[in-house]
PDB file of N, CA and C in Angstrom:
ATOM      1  N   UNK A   1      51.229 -19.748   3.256  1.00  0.00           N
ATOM      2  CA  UNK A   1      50.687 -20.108   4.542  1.00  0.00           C
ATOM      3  C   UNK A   1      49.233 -19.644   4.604  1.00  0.00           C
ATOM      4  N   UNK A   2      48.589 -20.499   4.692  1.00  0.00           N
ATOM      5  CA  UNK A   2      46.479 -20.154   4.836  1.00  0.00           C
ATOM      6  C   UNK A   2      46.060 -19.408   6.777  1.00  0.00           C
ATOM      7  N   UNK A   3      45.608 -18.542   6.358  1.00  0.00           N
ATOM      8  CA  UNK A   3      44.997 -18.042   7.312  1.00  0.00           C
ATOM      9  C   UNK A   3      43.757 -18.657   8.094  1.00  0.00           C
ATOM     10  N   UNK A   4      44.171 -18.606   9.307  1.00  0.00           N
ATOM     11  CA  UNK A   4      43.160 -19.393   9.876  1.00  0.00           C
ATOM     12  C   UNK A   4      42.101 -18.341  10.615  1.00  0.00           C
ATOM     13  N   UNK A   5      41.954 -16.761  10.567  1.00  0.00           N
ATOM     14  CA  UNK A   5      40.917 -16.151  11.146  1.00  0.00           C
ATOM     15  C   UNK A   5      40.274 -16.068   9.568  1.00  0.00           C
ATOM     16  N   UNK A   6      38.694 -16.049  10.120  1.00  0.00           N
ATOM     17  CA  UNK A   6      37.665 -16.446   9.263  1.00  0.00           C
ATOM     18  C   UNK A   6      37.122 -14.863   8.755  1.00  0.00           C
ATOM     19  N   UNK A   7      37.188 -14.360   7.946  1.00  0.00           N
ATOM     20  CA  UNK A   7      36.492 -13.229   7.372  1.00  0.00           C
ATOM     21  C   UNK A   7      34.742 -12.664   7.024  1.00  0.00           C
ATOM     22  N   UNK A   8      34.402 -12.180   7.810  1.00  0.00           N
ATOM     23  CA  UNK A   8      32.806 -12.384   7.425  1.00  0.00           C
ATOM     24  C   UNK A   8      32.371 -10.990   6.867  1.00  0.00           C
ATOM     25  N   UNK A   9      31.390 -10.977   5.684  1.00  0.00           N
ATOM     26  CA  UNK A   9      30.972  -9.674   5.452  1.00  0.00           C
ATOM     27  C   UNK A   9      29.775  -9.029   6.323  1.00  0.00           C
ATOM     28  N   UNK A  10      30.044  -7.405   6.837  1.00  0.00           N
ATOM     29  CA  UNK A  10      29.421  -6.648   7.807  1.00  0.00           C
ATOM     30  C   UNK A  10      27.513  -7.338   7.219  1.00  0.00           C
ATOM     31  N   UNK A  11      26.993  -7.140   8.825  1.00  0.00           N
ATOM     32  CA  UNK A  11      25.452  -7.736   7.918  1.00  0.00           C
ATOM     33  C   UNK A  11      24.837  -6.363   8.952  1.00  0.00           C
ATOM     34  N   UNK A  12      23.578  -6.181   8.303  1.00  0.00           N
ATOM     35  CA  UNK A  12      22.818  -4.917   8.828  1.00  0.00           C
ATOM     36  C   UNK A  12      21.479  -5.897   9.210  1.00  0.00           C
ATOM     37  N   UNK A  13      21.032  -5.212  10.533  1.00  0.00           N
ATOM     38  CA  UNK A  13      19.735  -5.834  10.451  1.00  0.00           C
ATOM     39  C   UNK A  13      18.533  -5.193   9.994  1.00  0.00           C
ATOM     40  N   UNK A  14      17.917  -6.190   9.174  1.00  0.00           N
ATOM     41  CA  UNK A  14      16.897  -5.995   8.360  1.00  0.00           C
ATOM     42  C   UNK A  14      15.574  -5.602   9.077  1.00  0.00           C
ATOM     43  N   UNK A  15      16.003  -5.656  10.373  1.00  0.00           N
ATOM     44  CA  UNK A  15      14.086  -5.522  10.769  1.00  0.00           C
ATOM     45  C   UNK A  15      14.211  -4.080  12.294  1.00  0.00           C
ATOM     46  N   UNK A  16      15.940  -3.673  12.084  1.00  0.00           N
ATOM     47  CA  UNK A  16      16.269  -2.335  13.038  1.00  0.00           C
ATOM     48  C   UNK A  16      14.963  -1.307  12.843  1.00  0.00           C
ATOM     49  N   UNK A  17      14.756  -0.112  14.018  1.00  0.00           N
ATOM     50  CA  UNK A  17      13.516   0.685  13.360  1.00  0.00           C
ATOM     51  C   UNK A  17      14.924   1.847  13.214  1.00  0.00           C
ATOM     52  N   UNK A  18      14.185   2.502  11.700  1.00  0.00           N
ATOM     53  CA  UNK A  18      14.856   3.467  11.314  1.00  0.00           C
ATOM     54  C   UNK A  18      13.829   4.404  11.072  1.00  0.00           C
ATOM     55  N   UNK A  19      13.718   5.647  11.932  1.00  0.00           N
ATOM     56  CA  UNK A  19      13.146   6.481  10.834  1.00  0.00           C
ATOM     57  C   UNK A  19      12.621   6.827   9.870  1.00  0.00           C
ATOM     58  N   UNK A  20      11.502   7.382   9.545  1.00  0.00           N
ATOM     59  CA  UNK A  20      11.406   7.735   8.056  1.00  0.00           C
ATOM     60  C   UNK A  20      10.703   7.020   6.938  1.00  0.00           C
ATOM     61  N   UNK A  21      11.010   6.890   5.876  1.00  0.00           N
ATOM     62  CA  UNK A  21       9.983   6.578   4.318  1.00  0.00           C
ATOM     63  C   UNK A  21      11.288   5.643   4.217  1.00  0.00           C
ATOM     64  N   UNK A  22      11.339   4.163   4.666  1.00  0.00           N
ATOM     65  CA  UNK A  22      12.385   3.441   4.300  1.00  0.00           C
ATOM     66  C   UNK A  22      11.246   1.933   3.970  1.00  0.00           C
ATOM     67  N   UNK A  23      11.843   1.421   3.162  1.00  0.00           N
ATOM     68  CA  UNK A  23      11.452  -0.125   2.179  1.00  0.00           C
ATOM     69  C   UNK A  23      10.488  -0.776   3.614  1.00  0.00           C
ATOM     70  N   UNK A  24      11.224  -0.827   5.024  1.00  0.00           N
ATOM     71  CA  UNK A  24      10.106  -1.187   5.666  1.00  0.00           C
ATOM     72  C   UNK A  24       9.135  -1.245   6.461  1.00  0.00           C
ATOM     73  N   UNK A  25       9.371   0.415   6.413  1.00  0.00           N
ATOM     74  CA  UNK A  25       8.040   1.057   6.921  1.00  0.00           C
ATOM     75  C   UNK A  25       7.090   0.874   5.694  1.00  0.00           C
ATOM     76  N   UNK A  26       7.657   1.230   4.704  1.00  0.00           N
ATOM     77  CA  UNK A  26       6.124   1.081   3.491  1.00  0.00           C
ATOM     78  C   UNK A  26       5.571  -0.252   3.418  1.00  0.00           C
ATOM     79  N   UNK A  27       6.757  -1.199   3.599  1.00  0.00           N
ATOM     80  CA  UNK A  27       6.085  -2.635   3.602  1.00  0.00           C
ATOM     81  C   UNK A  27       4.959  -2.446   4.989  1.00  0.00           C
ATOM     82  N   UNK A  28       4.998  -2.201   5.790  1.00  0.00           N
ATOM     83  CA  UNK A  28       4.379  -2.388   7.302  1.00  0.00           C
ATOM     84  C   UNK A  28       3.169  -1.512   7.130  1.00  0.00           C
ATOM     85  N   UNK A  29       3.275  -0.334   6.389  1.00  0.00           N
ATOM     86  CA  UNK A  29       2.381   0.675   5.869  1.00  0.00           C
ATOM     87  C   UNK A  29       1.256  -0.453   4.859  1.00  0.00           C
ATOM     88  N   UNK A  30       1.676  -0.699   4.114  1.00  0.00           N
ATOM     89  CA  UNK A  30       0.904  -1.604   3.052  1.00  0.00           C
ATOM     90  C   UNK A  30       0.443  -2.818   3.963  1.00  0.00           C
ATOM     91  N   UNK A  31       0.726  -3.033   4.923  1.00  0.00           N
ATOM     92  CA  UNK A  31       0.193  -4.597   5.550  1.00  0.00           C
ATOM     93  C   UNK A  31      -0.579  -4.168   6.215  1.00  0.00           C
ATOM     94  N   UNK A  32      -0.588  -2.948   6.943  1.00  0.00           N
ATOM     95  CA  UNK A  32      -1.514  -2.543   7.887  1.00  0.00           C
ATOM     96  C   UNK A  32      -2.947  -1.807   7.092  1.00  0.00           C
ATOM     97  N   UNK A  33      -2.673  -1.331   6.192  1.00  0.00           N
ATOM     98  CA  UNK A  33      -3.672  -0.747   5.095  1.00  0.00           C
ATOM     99  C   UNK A  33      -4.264  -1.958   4.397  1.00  0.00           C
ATOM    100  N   UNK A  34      -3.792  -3.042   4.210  1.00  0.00           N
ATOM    101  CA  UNK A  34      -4.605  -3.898   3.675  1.00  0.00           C
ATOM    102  C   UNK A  34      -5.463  -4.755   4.878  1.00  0.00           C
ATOM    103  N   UNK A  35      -5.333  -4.811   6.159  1.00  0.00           N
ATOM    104  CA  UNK A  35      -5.669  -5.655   7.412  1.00  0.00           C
ATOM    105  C   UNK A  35      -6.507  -4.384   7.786  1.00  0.00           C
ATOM    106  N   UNK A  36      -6.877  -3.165   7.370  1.00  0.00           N
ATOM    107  CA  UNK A  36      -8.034  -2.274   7.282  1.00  0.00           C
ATOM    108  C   UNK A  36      -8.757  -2.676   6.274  1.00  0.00           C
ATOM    109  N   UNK A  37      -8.425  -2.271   5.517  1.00  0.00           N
ATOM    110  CA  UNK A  37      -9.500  -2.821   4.317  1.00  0.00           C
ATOM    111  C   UNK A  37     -10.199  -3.921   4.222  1.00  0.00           C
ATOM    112  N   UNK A  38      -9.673  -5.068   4.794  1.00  0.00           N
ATOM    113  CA  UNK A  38     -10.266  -6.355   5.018  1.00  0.00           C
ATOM    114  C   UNK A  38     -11.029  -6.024   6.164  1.00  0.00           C
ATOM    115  N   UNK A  39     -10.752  -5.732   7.294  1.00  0.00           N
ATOM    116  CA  UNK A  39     -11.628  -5.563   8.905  1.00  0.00           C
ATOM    117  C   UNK A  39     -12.768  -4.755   7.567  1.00  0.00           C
ATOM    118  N   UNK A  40     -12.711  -3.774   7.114  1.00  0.00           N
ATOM    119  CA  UNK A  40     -13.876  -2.772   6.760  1.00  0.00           C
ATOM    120  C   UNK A  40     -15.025  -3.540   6.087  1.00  0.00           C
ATOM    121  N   UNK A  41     -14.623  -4.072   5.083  1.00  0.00           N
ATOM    122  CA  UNK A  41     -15.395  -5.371   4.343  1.00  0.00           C
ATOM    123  C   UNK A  41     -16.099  -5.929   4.719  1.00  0.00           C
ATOM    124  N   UNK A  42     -15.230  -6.937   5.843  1.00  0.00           N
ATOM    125  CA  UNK A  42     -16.197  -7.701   6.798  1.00  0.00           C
ATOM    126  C   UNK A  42     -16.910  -6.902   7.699  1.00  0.00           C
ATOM    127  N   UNK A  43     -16.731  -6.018   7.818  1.00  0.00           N
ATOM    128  CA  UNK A  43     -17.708  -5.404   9.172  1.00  0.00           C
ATOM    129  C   UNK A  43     -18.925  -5.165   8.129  1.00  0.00           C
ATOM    130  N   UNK A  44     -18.942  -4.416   6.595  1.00  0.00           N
ATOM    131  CA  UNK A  44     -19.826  -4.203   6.076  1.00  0.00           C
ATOM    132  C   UNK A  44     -20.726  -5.912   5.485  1.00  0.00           C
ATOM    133  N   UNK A  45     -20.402  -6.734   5.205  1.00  0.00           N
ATOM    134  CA  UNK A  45     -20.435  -8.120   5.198  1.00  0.00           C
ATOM    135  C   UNK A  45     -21.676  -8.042   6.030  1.00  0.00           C
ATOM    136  N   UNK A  46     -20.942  -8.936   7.334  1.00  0.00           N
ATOM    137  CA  UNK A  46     -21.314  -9.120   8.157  1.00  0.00           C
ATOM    138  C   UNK A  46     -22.301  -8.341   9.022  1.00  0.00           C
ATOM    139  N   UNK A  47     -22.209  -7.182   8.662  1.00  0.00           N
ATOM    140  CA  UNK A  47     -23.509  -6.075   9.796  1.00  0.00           C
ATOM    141  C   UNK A  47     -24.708  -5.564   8.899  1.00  0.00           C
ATOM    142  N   UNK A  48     -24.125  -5.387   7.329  1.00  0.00           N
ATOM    143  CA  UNK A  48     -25.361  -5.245   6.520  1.00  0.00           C
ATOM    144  C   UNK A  48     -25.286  -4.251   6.772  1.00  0.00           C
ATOM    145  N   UNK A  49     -24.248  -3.312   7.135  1.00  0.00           N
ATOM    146  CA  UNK A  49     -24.493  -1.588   7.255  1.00  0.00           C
ATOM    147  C   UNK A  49     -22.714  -1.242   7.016  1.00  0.00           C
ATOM    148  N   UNK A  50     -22.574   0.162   6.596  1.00  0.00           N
ATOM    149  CA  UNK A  50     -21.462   0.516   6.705  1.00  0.00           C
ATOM    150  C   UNK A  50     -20.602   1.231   7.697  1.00  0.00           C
ATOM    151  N   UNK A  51     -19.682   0.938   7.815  1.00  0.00           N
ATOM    152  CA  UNK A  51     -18.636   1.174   9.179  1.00  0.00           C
ATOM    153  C   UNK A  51     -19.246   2.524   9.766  1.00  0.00           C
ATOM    154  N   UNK A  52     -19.876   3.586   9.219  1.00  0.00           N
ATOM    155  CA  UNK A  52     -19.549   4.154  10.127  1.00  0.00           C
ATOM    156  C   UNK A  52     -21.314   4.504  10.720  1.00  0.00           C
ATOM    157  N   UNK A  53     -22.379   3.776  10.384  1.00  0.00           N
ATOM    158  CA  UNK A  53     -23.524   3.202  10.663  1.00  0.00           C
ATOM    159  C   UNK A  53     -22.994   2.168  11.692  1.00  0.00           C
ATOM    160  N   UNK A  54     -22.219   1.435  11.575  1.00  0.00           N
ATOM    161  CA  UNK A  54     -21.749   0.138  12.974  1.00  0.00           C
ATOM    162  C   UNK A  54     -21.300   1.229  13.897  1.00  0.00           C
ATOM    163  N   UNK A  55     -20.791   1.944  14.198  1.00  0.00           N
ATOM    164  CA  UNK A  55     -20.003   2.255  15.315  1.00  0.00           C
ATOM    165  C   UNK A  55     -20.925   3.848  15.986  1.00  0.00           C
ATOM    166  N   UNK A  56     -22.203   3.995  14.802  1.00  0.00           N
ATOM    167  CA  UNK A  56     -23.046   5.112  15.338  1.00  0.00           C
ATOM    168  C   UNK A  56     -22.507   6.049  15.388  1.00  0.00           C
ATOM    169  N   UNK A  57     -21.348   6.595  14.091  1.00  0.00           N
ATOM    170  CA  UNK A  57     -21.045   8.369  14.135  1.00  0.00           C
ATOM    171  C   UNK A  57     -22.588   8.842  13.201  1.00  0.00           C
ATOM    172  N   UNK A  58     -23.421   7.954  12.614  1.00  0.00           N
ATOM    173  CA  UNK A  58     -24.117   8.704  10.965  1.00  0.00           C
ATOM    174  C   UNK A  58     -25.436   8.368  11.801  1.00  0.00           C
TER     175      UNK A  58
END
């Protein structure tokens, strides 16, 4: 006799915030460190001076 309730395997969500040094905080770590590095570039690019000549700490 076939069973008619459907069996599904447990799923975790992938994008929950957890705490800590986990796969996607470093991913989010690395995206945000590279979307600096690019802003820095272009600011030096574009202003012909370096970041911290643009914002008048030097």
């Amino acid at each position: 006799m076939a069973s008619s309730i459907k069996v599904t395997a447990p799923t975790t969500d992938r994008n929950a915030w957890v705490w800590g040094f986990t796969p996607q905080a470093e991913v989010w770590n690395g995206r945000l460190a590279m979307l600096g590095f690019v802003s820095v570039v272009l600011i030096e690019v574009f202003s012909s001076q370096g970041v911290l000549h643009f914002w008048g700490l030097l």
